[in-house]
Protein backbone atom coordinates (compact mmCIF):
# COMPACT_ATOMS: atom_id res chain seq x y z
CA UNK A 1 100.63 12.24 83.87
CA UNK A 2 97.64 14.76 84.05
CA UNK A 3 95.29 11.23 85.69
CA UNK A 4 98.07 10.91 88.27
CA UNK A 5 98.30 14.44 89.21
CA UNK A 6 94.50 14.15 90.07
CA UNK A 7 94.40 10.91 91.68
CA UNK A 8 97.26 12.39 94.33
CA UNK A 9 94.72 15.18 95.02
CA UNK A 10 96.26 18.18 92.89
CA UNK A 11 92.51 19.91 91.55
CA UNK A 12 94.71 22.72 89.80
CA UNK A 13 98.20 22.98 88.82
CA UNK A 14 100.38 25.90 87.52
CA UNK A 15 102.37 24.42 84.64
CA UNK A 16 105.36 27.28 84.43
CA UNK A 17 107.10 25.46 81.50
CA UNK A 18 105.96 23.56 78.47
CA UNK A 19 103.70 22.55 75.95
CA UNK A 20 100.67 21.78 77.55
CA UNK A 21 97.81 23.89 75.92
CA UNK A 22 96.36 20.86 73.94
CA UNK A 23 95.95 19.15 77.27
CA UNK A 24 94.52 21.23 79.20
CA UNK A 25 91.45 22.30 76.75
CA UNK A 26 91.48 18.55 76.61
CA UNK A 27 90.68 18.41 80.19
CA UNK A 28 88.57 20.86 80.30
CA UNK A 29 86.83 19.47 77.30
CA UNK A 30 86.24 16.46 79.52
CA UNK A 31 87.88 14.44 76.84
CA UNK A 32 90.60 12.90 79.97
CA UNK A 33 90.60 12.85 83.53
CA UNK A 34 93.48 15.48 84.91
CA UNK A 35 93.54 18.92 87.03
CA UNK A 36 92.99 22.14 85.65
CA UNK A 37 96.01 23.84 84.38
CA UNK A 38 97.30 27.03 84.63
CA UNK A 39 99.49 27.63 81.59
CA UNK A 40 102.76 29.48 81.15
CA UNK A 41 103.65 27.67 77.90
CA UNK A 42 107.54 27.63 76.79
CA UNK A 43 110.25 28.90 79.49
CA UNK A 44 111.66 31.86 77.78
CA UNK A 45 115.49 31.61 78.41
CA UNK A 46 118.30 33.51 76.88
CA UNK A 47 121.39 31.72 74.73
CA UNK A 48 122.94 29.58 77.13
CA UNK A 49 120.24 29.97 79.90
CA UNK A 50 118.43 28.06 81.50
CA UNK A 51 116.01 27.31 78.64
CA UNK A 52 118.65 26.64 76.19
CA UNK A 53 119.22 23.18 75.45
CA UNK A 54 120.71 23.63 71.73
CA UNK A 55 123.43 20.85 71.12
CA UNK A 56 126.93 21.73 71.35
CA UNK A 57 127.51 20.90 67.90
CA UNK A 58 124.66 23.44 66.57
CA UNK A 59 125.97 26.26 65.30
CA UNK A 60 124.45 30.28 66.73
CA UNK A 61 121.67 31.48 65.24
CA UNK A 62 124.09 34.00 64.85
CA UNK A 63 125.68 32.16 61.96
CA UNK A 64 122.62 30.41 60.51
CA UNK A 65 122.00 27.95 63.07
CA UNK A 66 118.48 26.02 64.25
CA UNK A 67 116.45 26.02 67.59
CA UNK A 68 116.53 22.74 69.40
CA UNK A 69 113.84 20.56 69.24
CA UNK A 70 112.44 21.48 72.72
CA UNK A 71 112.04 24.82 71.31
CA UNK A 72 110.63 23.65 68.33
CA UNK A 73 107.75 21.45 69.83
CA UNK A 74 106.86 24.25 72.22
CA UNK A 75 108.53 23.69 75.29
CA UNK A 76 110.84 26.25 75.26
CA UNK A 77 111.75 29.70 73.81
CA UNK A 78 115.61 31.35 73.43
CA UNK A 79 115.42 35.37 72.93
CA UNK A 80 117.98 38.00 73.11
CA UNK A 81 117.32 41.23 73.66
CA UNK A 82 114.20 43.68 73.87
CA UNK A 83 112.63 43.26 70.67
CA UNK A 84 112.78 39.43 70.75
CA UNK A 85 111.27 39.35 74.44
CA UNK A 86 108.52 41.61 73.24
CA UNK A 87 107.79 39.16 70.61
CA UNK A 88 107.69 36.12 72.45
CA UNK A 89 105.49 37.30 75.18
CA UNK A 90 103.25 38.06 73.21
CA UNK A 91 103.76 35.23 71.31
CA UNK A 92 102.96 33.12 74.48
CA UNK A 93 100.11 35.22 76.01
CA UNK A 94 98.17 34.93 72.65
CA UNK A 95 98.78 30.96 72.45
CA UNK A 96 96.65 31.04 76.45
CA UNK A 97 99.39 31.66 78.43
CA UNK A 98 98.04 32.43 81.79
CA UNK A 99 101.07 33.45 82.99
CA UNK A 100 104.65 34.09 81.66
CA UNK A 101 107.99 32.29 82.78
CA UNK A 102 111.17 33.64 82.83
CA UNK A 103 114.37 31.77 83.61
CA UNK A 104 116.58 34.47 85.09
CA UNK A 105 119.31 32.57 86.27
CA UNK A 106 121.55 29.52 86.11
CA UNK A 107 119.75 25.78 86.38
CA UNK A 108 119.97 22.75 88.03
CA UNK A 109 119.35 20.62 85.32
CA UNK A 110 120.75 22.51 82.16
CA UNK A 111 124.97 22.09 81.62
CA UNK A 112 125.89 25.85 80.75
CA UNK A 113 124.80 27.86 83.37
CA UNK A 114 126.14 27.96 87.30
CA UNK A 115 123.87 28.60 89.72
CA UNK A 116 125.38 31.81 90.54
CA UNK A 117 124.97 33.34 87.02
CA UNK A 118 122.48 36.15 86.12
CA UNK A 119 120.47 36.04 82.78
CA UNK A 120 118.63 38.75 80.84
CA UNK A 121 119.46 41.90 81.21
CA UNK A 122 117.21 44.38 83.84
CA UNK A 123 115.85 45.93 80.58
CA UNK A 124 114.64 42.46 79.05
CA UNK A 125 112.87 41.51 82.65
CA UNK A 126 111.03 44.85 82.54
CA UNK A 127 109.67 44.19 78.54
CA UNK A 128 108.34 41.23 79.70
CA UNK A 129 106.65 42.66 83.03
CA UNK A 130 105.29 45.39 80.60
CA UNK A 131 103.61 43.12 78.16
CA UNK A 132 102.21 41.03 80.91
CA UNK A 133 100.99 43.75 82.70
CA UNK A 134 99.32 44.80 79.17
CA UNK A 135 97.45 41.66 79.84
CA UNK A 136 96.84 42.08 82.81
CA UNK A 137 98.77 39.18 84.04
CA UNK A 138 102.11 38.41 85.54
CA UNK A 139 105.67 37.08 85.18
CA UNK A 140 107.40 34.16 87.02
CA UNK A 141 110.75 33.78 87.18
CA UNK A 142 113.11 30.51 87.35
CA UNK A 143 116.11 31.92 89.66
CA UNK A 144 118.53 31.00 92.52
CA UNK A 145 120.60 33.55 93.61
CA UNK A 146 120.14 37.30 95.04
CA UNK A 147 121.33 38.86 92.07
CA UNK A 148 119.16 37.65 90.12
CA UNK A 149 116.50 37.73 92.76
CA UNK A 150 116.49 41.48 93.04
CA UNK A 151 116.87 42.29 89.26
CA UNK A 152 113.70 40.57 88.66
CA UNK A 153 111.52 41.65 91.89
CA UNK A 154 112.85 45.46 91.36
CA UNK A 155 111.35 44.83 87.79
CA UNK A 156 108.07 43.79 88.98
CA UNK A 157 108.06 40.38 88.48
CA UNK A 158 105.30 38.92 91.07
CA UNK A 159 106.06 34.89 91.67
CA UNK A 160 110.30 34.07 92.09
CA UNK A 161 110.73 30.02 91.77
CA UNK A 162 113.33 28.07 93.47
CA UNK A 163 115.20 31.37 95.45
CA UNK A 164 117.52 28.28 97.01
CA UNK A 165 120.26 30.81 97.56
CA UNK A 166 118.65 33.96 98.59
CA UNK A 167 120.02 36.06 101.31
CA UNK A 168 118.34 38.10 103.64
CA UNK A 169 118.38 40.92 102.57
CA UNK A 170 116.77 39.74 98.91
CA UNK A 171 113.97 37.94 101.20
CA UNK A 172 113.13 41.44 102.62
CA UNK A 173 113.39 43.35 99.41
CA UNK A 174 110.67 40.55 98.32
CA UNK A 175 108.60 40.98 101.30
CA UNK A 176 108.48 45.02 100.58
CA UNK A 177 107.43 44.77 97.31
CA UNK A 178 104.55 41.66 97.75
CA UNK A 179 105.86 39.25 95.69
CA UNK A 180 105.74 35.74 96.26
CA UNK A 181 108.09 32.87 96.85
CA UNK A 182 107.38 29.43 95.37
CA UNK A 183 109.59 27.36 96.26
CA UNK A 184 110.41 23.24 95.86
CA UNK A 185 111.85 20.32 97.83
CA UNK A 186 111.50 17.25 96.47
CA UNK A 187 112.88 17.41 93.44
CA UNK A 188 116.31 18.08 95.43
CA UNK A 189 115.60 15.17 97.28
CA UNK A 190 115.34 12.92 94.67
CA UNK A 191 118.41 11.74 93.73
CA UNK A 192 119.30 12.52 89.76
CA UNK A 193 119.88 9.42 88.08
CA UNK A 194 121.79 9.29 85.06
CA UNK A 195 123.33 13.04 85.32
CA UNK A 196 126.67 13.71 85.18
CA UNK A 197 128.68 15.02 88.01
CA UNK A 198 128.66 18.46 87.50
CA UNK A 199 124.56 18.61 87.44
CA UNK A 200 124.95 16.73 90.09
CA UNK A 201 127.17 19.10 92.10
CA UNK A 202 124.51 21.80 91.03
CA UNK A 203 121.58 19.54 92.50
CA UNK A 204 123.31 19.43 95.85
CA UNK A 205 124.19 23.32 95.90
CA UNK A 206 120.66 23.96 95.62
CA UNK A 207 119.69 20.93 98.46
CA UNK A 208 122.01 22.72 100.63
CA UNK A 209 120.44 25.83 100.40
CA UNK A 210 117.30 25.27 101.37
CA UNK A 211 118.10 25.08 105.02
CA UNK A 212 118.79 28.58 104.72
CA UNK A 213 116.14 29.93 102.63
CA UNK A 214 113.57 28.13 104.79
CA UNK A 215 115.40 29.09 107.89
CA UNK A 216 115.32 32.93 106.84
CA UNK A 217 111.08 32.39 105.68
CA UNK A 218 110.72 31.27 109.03
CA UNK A 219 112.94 34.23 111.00
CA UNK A 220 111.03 37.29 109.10
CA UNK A 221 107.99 35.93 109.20
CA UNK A 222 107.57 35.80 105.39
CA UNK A 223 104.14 34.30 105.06
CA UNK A 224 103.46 34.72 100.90
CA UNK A 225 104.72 30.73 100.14
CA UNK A 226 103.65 28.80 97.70
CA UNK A 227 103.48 24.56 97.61
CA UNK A 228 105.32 22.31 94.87
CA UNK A 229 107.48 19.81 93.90
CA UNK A 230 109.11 20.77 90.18
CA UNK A 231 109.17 17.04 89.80
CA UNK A 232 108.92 16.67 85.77
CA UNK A 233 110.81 13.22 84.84
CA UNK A 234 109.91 9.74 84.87
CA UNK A 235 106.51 8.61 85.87
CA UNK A 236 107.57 6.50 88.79
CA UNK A 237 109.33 9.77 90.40
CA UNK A 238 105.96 11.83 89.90
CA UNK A 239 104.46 9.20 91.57
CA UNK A 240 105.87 9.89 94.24
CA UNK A 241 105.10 13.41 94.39
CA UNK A 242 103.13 13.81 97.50
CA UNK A 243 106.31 13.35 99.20
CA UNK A 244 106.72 16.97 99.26
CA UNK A 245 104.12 17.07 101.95
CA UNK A 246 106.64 15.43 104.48
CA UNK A 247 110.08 16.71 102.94
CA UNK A 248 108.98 19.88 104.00
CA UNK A 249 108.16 19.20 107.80
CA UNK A 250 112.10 19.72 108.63
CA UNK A 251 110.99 23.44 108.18
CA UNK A 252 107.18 23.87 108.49
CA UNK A 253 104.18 22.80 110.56
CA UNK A 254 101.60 20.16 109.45
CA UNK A 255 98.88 23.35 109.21
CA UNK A 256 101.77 26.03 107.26
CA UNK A 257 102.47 23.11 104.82
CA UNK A 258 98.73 22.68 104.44
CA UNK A 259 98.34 26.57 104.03
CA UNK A 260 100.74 26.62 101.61
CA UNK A 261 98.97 23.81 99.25
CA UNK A 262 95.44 25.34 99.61
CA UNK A 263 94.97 28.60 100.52
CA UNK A 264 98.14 30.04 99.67
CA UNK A 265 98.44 28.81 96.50
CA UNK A 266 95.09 29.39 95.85
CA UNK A 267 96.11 33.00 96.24
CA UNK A 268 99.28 32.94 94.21
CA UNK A 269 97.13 31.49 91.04
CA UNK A 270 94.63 34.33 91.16
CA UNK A 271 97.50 36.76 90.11
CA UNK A 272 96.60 36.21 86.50
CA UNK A 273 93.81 37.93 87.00
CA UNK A 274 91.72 37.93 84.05
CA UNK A 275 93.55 35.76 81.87
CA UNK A 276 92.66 33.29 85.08
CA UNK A 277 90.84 30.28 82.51
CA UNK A 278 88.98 29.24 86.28
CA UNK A 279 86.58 31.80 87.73
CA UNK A 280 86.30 31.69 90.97
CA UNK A 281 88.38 31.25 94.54
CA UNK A 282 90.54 28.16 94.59
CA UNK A 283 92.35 26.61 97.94
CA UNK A 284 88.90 27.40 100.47
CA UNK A 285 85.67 26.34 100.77
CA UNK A 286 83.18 28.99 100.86
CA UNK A 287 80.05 30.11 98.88
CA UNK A 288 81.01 30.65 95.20
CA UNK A 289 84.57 28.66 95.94
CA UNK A 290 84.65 26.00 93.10
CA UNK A 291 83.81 23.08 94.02
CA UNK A 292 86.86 20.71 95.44
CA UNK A 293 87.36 18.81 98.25
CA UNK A 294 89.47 15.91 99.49
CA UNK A 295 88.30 13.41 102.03
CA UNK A 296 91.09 11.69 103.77
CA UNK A 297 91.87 8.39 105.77
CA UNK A 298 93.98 10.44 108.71
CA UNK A 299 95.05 13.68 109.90
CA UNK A 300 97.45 15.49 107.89
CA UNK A 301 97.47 17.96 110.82
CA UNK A 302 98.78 15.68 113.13
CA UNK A 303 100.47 13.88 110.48
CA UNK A 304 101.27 14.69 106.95
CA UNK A 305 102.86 11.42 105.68
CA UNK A 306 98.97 10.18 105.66
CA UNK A 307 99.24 12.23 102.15
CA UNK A 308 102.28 10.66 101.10
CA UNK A 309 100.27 7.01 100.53
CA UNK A 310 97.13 8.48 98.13
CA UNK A 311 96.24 5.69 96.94
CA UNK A 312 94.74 4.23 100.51
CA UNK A 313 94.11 7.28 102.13
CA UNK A 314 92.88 9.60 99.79
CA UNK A 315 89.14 8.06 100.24
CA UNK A 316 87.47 11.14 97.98
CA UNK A 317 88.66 13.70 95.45
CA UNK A 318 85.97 15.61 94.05
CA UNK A 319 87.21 18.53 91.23
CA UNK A 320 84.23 20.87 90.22
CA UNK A 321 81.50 19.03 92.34
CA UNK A 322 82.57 15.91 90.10
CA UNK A 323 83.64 12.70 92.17
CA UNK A 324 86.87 11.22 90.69
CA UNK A 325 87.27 8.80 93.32
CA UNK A 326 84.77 7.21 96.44
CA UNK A 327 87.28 4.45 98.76
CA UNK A 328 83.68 4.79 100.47
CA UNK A 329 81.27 3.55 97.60
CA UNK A 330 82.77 0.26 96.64
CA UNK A 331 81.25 0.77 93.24
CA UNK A 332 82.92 3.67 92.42
């Protein structure tokens, strides 16, 4: 996964859920090919959030019961409360968490929470914002909808995710207070095979509100976007995930879209300040930038879709002043 994230042209990433701390020092080590990573470690969910995947037939930890395996291999946390929150930031930020992800809301893809729901309290957000800001990093928050929208920007969170079913109202209270929208379309494209019909319904609640969250980014001018997809299943789907570069023409320009993958997002990933693992400006090219830069067969300006076929026109990715790939050296 990591090799095909790089060979589609993605230098960095910001992982905001799993498991993936081994990888990326293996990266970095040099030891595999892949982008540098950004790490949030394990979602941290409430019971029956978002991040709570515990079978049906597992009793509450309330009466003796187990975390799930997802929880158990790393890729997800379920806390109640202050005192637990407390504990698993800082759980999470001492692991090499460069950030910290919340789920705040109902999910597309999990069965016991509607998209309209709120989760964790205003008091749990703020613990969280208050140990991050203790290390001088940030929260990011998994949400849909306005309430839970404004309970997490009025508690300082600094990135929302998703936001399919924001209002306007919400949109301004997030431009007032600087924080930034990242938001997805692909993974709402992309049909979801295999779920049953009430994820399903879910998936295509949140489709249908993108037309109005982008419609209401483009009325007030709200220019702090970020670029991604959210696509995390099978390997033929991330494949595809360049995609995103032309799903999101309906709404944007060639040169916003652009923005949003470089610059902006280069932007958005310097909020972790110094728990940033990658020194230096990411998304421009300018003296002490580091070092990457994508030659391509086209003009994404004129034409985005040239993005969506990598493997012909991406001629040169370079990460770090290291050539991954040369189309124009046939020994390469």
């Amino acid at each position: 996964m990591a090799k095909l994230y790089l060979s589609r042209g993605y230098t960095t990433i910001r992982d905001t859920g799993g498991n993936t701390f081994s990888l990326k020092k293996a990266i970095d080590a040099g030891i595999t090919d892949g982008p540098r990573i950004f790490p949030s470690g394990p979602i941290i969910s409430q019971t029956s959030g978002h991040g709570d995947f515990t079978p049906a037939a597992e009793p509450s930890r309330l009466v003796g019961g187990h975390r799930d395996p997802m929880q158990k291999l790393g890729h997800l946390l379920v806390v109640d409360g202050v005192p637990e929150m407390l504990q698993a930031v800082r759980y999470v930020l001492g692991r090499g968490a460069s950030q910290i992800k919340l789920a705040v809301s109902g999910g597309c893809a999990s069965e016991r929470d509607p998209l309209d729901i709120a989760e964790f309290t205003a008091e749990e957000i703020e613990a969280a914002v208050k140990v991050a800001g203790d290390w001088n990093t940030y929260v990011a928050t998994h949400v849909y909808n306005p309430t839970g929208i404004r309970r997490a920007v009025e508690a300082g969170v600094r990135t929302i995710e998703h936001a399919n079913l924001i209002d306007a109202k919400t949109l301004e209270l997030m431009k007032d207070h600087g924080t930034w929208l990242s938001p997805q379309v692909s993974v709402y494209v992309n049909d979801p095979h295999g779920f049953d019909p009430a994820l399903k319904k879910k998936f295509a609640q949140a489709r249908e509100g993108l037309d109005v969250l982008f419609k209401l980014v483009k009325k007030t001018g709200f220019d702090r976007v970020g670029f991604g997809p959210d696509i995390i299943s099978a390997p033929d789907t991330l494949a595809k995930v360049n995609e995103e570069f032309v799903n999101r023409t309906k709404w944007f320009s060639p040169a916003e879209i652009l923005c949003q993958a470089t610059g902006n997002n280069g932007r958005m990933l310097a909020l972790a300040g110094p728990r940033n693992p990658y020194p230096g400006a990411l998304g421009v090219i300018e003296p002490g930038a580091l070092a990457d830069v994508l030659l391509i067969d086209g003009d994404p300006l004129a034409d985005p879709s040239v993005l969506a076929d990598p493997e012909r026109n991406l001629a040169v990715i370079v990460k770090d002043g290291q050539v991954f790939k040369n189309l124009l050296d046939p020994g390469k």
